[in-house]
PDB file of N, CA and C in Angstrom:
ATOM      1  N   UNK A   1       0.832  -1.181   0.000  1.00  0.00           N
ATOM      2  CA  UNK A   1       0.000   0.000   0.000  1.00  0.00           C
ATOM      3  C   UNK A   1       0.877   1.245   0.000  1.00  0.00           C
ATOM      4  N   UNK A   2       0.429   2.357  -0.507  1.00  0.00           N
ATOM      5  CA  UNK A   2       1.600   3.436  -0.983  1.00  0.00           C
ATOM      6  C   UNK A   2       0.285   4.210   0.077  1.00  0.00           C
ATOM      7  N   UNK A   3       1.270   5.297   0.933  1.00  0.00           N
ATOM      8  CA  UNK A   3       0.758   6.075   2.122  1.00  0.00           C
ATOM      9  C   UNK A   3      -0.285   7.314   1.409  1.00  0.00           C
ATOM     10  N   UNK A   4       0.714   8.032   0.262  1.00  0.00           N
ATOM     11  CA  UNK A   4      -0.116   9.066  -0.065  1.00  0.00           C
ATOM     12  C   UNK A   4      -0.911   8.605  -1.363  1.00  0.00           C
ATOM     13  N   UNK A   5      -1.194   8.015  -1.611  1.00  0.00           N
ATOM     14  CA  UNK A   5      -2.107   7.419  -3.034  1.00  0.00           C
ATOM     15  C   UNK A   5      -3.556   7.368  -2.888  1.00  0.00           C
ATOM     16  N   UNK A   6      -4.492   7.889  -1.398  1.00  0.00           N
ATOM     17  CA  UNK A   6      -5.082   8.470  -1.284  1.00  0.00           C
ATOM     18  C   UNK A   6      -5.438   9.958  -1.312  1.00  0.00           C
ATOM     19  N   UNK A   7      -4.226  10.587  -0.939  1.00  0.00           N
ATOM     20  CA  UNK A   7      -4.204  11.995  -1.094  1.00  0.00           C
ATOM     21  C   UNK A   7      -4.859  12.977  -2.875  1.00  0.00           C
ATOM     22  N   UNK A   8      -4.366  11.618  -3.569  1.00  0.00           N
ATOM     23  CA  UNK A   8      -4.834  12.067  -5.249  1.00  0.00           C
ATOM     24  C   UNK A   8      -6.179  11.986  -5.188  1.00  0.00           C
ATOM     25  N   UNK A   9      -7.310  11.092  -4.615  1.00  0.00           N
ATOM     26  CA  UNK A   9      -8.487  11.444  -4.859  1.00  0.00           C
ATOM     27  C   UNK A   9      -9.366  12.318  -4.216  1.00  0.00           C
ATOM     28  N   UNK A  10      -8.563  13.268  -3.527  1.00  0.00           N
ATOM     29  CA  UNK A  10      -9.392  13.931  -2.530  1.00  0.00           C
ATOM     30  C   UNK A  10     -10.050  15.170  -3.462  1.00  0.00           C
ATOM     31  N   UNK A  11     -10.738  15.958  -3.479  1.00  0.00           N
ATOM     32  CA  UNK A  11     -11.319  16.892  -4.004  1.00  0.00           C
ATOM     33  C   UNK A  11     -10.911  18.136  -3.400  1.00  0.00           C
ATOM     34  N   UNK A  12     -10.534  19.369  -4.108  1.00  0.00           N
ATOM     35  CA  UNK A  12      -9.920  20.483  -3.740  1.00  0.00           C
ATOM     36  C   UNK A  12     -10.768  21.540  -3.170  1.00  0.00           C
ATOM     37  N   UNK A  13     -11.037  21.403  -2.287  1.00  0.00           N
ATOM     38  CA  UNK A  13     -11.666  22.730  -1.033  1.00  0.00           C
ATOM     39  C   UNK A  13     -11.538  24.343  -1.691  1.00  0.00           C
ATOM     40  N   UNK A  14     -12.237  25.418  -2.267  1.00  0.00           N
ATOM     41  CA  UNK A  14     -11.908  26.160  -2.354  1.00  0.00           C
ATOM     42  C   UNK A  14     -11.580  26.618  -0.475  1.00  0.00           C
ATOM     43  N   UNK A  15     -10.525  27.709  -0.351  1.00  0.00           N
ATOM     44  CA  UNK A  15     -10.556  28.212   1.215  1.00  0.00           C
ATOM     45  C   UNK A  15     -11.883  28.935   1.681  1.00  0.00           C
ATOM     46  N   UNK A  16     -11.811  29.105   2.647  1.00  0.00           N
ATOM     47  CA  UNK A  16     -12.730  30.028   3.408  1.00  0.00           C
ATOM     48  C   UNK A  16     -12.349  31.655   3.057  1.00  0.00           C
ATOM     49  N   UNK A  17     -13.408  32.484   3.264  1.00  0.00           N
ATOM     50  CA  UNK A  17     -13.014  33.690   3.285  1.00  0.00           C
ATOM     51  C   UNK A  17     -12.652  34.217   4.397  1.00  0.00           C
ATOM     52  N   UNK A  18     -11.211  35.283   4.314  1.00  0.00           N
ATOM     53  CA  UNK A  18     -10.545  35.535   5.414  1.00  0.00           C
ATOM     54  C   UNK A  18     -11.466  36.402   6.111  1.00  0.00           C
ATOM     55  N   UNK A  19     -12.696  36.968   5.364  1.00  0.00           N
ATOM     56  CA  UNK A  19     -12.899  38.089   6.456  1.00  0.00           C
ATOM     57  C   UNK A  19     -14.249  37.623   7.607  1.00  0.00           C
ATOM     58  N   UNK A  20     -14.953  36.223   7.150  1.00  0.00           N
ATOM     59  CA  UNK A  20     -16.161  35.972   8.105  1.00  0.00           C
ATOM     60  C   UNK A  20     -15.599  34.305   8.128  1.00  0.00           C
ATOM     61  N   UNK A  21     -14.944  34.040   7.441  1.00  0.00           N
ATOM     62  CA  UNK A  21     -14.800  32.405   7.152  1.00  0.00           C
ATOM     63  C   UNK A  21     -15.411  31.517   6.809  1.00  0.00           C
ATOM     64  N   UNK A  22     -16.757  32.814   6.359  1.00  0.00           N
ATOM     65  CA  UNK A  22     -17.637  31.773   4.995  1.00  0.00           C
ATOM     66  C   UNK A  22     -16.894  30.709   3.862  1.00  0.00           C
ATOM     67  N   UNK A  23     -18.234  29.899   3.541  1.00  0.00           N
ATOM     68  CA  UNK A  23     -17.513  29.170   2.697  1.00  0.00           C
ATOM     69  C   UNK A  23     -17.694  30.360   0.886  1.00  0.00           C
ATOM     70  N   UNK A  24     -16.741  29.869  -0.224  1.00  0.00           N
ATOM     71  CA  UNK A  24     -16.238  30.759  -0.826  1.00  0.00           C
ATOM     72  C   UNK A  24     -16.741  30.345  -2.101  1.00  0.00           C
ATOM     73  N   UNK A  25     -17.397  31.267  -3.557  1.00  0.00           N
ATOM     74  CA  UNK A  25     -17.514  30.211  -4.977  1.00  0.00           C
ATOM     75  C   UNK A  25     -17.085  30.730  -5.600  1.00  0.00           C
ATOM     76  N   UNK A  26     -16.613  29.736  -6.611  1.00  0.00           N
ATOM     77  CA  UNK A  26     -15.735  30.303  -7.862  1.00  0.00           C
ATOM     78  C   UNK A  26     -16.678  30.812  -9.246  1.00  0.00           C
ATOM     79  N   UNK A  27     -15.707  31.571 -10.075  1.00  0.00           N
ATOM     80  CA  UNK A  27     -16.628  31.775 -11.238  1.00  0.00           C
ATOM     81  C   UNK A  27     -15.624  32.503 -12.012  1.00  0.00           C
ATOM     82  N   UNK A  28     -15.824  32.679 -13.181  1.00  0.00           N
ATOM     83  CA  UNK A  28     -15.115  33.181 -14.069  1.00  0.00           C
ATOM     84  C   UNK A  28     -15.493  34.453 -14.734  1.00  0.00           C
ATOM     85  N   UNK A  29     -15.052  35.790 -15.073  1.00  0.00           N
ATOM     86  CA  UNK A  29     -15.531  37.226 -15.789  1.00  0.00           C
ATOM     87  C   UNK A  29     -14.903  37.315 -16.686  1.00  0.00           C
ATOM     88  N   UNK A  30     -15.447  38.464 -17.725  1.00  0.00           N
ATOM     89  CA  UNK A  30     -14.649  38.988 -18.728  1.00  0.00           C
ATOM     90  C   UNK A  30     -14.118  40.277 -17.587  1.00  0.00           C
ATOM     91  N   UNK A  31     -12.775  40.902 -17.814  1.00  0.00           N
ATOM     92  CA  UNK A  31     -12.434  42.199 -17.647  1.00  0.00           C
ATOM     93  C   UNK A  31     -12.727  43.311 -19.138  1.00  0.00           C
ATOM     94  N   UNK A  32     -12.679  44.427 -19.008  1.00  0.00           N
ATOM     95  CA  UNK A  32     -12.353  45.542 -19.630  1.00  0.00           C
ATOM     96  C   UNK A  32     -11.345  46.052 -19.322  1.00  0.00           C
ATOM     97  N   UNK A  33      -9.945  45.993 -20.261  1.00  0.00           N
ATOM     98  CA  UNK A  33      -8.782  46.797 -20.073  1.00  0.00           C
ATOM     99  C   UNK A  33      -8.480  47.857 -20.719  1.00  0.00           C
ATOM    100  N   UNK A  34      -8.487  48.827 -20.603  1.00  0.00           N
ATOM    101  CA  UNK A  34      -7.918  50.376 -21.797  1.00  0.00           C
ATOM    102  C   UNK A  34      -6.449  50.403 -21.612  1.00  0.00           C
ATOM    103  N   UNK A  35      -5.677  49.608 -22.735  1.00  0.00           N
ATOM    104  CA  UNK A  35      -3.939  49.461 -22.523  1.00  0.00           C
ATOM    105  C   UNK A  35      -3.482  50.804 -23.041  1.00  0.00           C
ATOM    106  N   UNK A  36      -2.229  51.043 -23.622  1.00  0.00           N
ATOM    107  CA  UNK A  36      -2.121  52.037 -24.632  1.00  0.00           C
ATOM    108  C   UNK A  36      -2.274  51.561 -26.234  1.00  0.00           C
ATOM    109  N   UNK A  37      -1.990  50.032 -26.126  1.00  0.00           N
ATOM    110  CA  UNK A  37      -2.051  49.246 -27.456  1.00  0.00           C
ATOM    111  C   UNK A  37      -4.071  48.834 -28.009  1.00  0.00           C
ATOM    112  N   UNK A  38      -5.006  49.286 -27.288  1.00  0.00           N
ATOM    113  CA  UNK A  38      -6.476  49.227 -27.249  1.00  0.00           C
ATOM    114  C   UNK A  38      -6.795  48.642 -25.873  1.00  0.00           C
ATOM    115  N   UNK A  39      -7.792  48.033 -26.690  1.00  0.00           N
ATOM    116  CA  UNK A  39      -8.066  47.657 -25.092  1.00  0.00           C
ATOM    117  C   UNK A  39      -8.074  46.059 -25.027  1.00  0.00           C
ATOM    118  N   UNK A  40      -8.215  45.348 -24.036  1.00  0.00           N
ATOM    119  CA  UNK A  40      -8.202  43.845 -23.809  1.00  0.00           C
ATOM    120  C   UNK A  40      -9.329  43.526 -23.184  1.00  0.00           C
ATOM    121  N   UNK A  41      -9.446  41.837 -23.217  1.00  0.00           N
ATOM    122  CA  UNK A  41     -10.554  41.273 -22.402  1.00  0.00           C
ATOM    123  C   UNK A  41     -10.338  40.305 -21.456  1.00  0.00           C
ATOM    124  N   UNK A  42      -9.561  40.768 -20.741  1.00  0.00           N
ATOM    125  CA  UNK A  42      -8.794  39.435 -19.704  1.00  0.00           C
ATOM    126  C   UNK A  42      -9.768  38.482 -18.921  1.00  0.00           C
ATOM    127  N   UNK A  43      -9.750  37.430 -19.352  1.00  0.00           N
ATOM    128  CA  UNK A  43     -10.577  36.547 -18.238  1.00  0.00           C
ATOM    129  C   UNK A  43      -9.990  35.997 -17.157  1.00  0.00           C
ATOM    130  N   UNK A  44     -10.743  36.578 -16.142  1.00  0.00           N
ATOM    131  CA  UNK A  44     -10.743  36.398 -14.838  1.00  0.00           C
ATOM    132  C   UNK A  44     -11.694  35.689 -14.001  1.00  0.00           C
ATOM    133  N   UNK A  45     -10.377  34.290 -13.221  1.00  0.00           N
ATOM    134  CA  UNK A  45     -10.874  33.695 -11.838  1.00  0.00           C
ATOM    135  C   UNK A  45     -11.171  34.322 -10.513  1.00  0.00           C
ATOM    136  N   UNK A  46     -12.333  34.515 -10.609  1.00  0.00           N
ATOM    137  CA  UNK A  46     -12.661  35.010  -9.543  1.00  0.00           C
ATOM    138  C   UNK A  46     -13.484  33.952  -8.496  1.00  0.00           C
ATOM    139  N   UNK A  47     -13.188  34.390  -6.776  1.00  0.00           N
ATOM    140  CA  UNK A  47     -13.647  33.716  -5.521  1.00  0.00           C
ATOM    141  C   UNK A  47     -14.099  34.972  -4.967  1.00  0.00           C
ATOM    142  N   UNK A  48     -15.501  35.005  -4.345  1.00  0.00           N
ATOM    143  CA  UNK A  48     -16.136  35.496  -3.645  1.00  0.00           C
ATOM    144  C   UNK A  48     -16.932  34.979  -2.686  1.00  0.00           C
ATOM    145  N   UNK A  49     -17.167  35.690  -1.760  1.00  0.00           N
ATOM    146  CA  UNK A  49     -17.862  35.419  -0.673  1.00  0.00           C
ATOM    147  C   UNK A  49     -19.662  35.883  -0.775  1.00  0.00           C
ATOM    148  N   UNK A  50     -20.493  34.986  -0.732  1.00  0.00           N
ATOM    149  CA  UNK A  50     -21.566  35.773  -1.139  1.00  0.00           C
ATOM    150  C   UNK A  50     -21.829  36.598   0.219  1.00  0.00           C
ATOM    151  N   UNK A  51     -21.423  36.006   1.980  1.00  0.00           N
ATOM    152  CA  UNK A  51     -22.123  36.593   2.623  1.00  0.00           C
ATOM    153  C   UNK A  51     -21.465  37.702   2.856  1.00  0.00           C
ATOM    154  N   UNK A  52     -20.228  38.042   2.824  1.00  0.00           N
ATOM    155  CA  UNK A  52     -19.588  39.232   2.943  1.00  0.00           C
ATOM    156  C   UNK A  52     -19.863  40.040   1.617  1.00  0.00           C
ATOM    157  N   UNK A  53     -19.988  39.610   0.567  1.00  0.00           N
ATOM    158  CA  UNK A  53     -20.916  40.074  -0.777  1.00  0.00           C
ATOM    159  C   UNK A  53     -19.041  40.705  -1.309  1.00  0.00           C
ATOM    160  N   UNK A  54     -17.731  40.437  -0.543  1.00  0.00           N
ATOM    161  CA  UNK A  54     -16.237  40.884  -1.104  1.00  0.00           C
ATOM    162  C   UNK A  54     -15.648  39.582  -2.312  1.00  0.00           C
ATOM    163  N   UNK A  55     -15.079  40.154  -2.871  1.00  0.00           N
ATOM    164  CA  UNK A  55     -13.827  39.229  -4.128  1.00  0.00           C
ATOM    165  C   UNK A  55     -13.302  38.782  -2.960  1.00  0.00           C
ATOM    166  N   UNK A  56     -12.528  37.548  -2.882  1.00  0.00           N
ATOM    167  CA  UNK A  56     -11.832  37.037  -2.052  1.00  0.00           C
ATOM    168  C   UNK A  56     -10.027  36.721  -2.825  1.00  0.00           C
ATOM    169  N   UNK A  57     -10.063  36.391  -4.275  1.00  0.00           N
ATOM    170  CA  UNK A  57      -9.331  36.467  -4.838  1.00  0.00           C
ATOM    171  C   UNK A  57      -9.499  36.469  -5.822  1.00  0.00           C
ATOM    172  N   UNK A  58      -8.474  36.710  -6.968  1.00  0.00           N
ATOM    173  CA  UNK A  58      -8.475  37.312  -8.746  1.00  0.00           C
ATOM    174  C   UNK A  58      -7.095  36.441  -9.013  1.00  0.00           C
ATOM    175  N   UNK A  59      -7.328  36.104 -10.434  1.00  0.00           N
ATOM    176  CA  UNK A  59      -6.184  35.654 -11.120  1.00  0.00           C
ATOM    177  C   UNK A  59      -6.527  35.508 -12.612  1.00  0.00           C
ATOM    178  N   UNK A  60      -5.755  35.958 -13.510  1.00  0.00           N
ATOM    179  CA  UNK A  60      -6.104  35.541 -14.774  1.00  0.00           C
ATOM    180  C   UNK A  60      -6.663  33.847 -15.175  1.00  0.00           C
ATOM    181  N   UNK A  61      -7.221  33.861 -16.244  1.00  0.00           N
ATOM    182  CA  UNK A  61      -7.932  32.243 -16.368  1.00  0.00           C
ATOM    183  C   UNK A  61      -6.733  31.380 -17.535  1.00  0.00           C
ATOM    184  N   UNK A  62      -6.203  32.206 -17.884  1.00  0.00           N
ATOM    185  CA  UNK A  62      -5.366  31.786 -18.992  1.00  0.00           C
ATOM    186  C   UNK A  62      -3.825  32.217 -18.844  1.00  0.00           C
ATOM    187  N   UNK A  63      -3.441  31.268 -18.715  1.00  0.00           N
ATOM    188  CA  UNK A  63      -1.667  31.560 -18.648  1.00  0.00           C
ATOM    189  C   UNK A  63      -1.281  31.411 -20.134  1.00  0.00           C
ATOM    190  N   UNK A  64      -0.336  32.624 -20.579  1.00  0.00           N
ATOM    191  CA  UNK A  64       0.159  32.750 -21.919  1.00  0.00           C
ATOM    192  C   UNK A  64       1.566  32.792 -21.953  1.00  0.00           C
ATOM    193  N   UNK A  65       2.101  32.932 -22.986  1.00  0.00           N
ATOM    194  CA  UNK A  65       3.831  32.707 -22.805  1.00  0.00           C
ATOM    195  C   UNK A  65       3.637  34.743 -22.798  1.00  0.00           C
ATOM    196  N   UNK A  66       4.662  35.002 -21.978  1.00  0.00           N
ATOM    197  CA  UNK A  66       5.013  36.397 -21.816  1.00  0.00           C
ATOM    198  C   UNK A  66       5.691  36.929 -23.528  1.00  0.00           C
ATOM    199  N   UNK A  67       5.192  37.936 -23.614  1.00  0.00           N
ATOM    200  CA  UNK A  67       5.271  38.465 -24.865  1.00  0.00           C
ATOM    201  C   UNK A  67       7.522  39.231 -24.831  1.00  0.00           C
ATOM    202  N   UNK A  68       7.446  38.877 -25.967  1.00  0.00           N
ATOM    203  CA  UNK A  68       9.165  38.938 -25.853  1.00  0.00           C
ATOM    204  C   UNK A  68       9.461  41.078 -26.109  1.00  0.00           C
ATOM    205  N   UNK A  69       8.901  41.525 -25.180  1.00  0.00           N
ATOM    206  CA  UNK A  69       8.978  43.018 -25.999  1.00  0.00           C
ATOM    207  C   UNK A  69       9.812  43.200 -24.571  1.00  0.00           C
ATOM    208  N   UNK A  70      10.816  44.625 -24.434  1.00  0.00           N
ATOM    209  CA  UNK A  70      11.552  44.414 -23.452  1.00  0.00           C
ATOM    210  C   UNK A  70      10.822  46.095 -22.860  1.00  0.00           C
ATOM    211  N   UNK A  71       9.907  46.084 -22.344  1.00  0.00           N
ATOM    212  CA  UNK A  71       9.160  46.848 -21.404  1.00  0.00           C
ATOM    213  C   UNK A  71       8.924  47.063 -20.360  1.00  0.00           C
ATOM    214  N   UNK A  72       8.693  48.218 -19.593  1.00  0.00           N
ATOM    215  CA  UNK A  72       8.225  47.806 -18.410  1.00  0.00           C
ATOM    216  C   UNK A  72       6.633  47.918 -18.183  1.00  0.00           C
ATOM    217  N   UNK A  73       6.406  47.403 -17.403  1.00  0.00           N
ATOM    218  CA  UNK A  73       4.751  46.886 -17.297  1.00  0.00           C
ATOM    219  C   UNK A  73       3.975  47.575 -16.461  1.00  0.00           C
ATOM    220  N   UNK A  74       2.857  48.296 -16.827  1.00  0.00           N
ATOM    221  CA  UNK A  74       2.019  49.006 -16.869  1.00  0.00           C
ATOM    222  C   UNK A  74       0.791  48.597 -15.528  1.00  0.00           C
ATOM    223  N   UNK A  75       0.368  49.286 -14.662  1.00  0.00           N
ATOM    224  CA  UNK A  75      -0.615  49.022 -13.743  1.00  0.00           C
ATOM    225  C   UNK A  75      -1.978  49.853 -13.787  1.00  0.00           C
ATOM    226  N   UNK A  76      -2.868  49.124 -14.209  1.00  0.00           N
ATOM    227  CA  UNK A  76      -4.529  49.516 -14.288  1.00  0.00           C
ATOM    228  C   UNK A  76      -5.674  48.689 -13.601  1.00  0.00           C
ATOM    229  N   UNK A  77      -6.086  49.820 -13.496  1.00  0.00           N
ATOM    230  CA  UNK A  77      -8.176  49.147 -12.820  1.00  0.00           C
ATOM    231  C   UNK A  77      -8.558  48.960 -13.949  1.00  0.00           C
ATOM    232  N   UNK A  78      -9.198  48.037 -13.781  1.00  0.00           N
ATOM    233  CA  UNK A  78     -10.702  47.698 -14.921  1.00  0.00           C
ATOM    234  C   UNK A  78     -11.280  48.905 -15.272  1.00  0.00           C
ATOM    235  N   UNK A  79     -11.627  49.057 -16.366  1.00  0.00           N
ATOM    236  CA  UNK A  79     -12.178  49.572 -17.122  1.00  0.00           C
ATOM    237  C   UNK A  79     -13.896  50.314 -16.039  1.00  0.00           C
ATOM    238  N   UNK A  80     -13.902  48.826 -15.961  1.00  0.00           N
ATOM    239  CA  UNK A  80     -15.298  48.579 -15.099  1.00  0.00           C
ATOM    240  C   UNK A  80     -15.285  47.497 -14.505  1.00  0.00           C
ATOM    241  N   UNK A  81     -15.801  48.020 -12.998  1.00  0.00           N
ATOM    242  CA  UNK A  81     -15.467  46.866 -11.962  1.00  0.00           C
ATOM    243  C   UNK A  81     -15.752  45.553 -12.595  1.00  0.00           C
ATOM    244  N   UNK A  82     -15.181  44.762 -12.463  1.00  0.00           N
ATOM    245  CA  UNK A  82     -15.542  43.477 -12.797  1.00  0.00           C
ATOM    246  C   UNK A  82     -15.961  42.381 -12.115  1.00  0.00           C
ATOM    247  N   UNK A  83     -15.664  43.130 -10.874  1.00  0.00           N
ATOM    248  CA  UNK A  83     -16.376  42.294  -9.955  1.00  0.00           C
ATOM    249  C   UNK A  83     -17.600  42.774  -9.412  1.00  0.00           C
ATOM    250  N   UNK A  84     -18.851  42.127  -9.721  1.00  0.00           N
ATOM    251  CA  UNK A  84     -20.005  43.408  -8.908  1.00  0.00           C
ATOM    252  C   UNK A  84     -20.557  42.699  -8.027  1.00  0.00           C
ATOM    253  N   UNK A  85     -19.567  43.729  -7.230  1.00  0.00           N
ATOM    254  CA  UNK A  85     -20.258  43.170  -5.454  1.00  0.00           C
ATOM    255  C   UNK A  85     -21.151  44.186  -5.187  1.00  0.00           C
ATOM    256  N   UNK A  86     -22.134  43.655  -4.225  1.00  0.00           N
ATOM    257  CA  UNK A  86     -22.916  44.962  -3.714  1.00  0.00           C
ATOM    258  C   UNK A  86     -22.275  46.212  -2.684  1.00  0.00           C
ATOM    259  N   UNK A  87     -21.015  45.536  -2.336  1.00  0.00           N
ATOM    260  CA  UNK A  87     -20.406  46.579  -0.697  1.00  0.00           C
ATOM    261  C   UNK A  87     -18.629  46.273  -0.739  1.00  0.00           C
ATOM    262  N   UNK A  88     -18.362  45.982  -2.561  1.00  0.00           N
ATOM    263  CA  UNK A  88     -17.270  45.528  -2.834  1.00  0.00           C
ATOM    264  C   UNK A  88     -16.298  46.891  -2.169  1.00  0.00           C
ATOM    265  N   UNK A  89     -15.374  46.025  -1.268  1.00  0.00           N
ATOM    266  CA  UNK A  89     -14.233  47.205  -0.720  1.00  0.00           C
ATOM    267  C   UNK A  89     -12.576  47.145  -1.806  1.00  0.00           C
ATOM    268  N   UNK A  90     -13.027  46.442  -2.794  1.00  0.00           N
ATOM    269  CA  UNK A  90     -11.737  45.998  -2.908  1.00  0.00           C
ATOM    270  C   UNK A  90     -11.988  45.897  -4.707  1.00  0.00           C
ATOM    271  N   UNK A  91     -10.735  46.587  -5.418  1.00  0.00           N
ATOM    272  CA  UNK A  91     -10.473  46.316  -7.188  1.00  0.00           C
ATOM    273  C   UNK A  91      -9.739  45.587  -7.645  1.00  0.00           C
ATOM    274  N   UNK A  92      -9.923  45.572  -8.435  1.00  0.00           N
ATOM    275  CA  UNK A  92      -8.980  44.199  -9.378  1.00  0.00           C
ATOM    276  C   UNK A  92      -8.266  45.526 -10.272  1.00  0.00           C
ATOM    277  N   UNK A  93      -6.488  44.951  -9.868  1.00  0.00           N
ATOM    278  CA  UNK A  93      -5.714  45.648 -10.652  1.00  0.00           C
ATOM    279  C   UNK A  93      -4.981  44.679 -11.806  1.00  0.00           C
ATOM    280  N   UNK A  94      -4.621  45.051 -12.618  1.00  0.00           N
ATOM    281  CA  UNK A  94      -4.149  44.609 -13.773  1.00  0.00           C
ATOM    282  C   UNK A  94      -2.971  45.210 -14.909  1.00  0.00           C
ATOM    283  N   UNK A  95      -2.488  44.405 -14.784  1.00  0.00           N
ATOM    284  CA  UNK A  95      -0.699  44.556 -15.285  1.00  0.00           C
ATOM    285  C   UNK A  95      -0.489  44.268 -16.448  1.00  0.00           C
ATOM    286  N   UNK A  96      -0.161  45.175 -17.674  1.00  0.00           N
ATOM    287  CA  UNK A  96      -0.138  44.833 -19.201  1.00  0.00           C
ATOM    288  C   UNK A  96       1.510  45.577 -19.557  1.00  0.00           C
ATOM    289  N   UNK A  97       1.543  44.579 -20.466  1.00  0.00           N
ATOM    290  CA  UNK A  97       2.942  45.473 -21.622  1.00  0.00           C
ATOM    291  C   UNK A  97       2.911  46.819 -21.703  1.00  0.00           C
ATOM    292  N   UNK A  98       4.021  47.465 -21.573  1.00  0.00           N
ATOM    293  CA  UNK A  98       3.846  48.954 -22.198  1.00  0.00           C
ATOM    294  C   UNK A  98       3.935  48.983 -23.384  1.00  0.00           C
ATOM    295  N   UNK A  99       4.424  47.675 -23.627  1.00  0.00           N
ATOM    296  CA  UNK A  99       5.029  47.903 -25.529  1.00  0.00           C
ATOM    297  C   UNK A  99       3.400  47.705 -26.161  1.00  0.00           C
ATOM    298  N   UNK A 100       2.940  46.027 -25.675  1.00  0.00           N
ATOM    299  CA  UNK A 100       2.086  45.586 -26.641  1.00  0.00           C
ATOM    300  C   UNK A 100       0.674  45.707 -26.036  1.00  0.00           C
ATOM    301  N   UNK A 101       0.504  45.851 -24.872  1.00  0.00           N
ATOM    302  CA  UNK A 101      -0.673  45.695 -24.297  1.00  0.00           C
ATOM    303  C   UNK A 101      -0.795  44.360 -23.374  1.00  0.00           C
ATOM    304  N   UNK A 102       0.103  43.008 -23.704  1.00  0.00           N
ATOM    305  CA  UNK A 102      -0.312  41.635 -23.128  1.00  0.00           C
ATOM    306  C   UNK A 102      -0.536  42.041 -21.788  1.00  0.00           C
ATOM    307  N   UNK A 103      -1.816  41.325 -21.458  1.00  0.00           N
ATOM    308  CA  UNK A 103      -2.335  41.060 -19.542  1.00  0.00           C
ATOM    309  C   UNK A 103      -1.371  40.139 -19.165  1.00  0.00           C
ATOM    310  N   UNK A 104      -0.456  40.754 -18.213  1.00  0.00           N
ATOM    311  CA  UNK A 104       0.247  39.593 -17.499  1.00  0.00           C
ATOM    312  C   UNK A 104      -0.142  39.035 -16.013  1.00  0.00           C
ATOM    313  N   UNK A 105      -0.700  40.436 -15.657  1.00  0.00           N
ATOM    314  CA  UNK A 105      -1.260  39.822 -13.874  1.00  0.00           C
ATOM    315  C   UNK A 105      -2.132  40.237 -13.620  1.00  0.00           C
ATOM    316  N   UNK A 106      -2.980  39.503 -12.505  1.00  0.00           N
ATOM    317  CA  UNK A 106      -4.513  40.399 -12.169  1.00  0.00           C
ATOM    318  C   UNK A 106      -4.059  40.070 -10.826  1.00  0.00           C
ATOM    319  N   UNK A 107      -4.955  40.839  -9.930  1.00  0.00           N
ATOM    320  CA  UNK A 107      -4.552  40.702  -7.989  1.00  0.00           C
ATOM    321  C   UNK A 107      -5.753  41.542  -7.297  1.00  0.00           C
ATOM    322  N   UNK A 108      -5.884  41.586  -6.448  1.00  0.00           N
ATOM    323  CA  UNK A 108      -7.183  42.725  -5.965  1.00  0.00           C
ATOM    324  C   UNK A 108      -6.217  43.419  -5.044  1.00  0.00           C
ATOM    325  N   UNK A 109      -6.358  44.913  -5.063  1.00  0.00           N
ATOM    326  CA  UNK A 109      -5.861  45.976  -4.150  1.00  0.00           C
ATOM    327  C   UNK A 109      -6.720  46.141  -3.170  1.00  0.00           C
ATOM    328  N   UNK A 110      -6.446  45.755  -2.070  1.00  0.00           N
ATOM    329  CA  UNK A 110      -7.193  46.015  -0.841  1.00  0.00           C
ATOM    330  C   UNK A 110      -7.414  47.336  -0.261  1.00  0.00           C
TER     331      UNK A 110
END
């Protein structure tokens, strides 16, 4: 018998939310980005809390190979919240090329 060869069928818990320790659901958005190169549509993993009605966390949905332009990288809000909470305290910032526009990171600013 191999010790951890149960550990593979377990099912992955999203966490609790840090701020009531509700339990947390996932879902996926389009963003609106205004780069200098137009604009983008980054899709975003998003976790929220319904009873705190806050984002709990953000991450892009799609990992891409980083674009080869030698820039430094650019920090923006959504266009439009993308997350619509009713008592949302918190934005989703987002990190693009200066050269080309590519979304490289999403994160929420507390």
């Amino acid at each position: 018998m191999i010790p951890h060869a149960g550990a593979a069928i377990r099912s992955r818990r999203l966490p609790d939310c840090p701020i009531c320790r509700g339990p947390v659901e996932a879902g996926a958005i389009e963003a609106v980005l205004s780069t200098n190169r137009g604009y983008r549509f980054p899709m975003l993993l998003v976790q929220t809390c319904p009873a705190c009605d806050q984002a709990v966390s953000v991450e892009l949905a799609f990992d891409e190979a980083w674009c080869d332009c030698d820039a430094h990288l650019e920090t923006d809000l959504a266009d439009h919240a993308p997350v619509p909470q009713a008592r949302q305290l918190v934005s989703v910032v987002l990190e693009s090329c200066a050269a080309c526009g590519q979304v490289r990171e999403a994160y929420l600013n507390h």
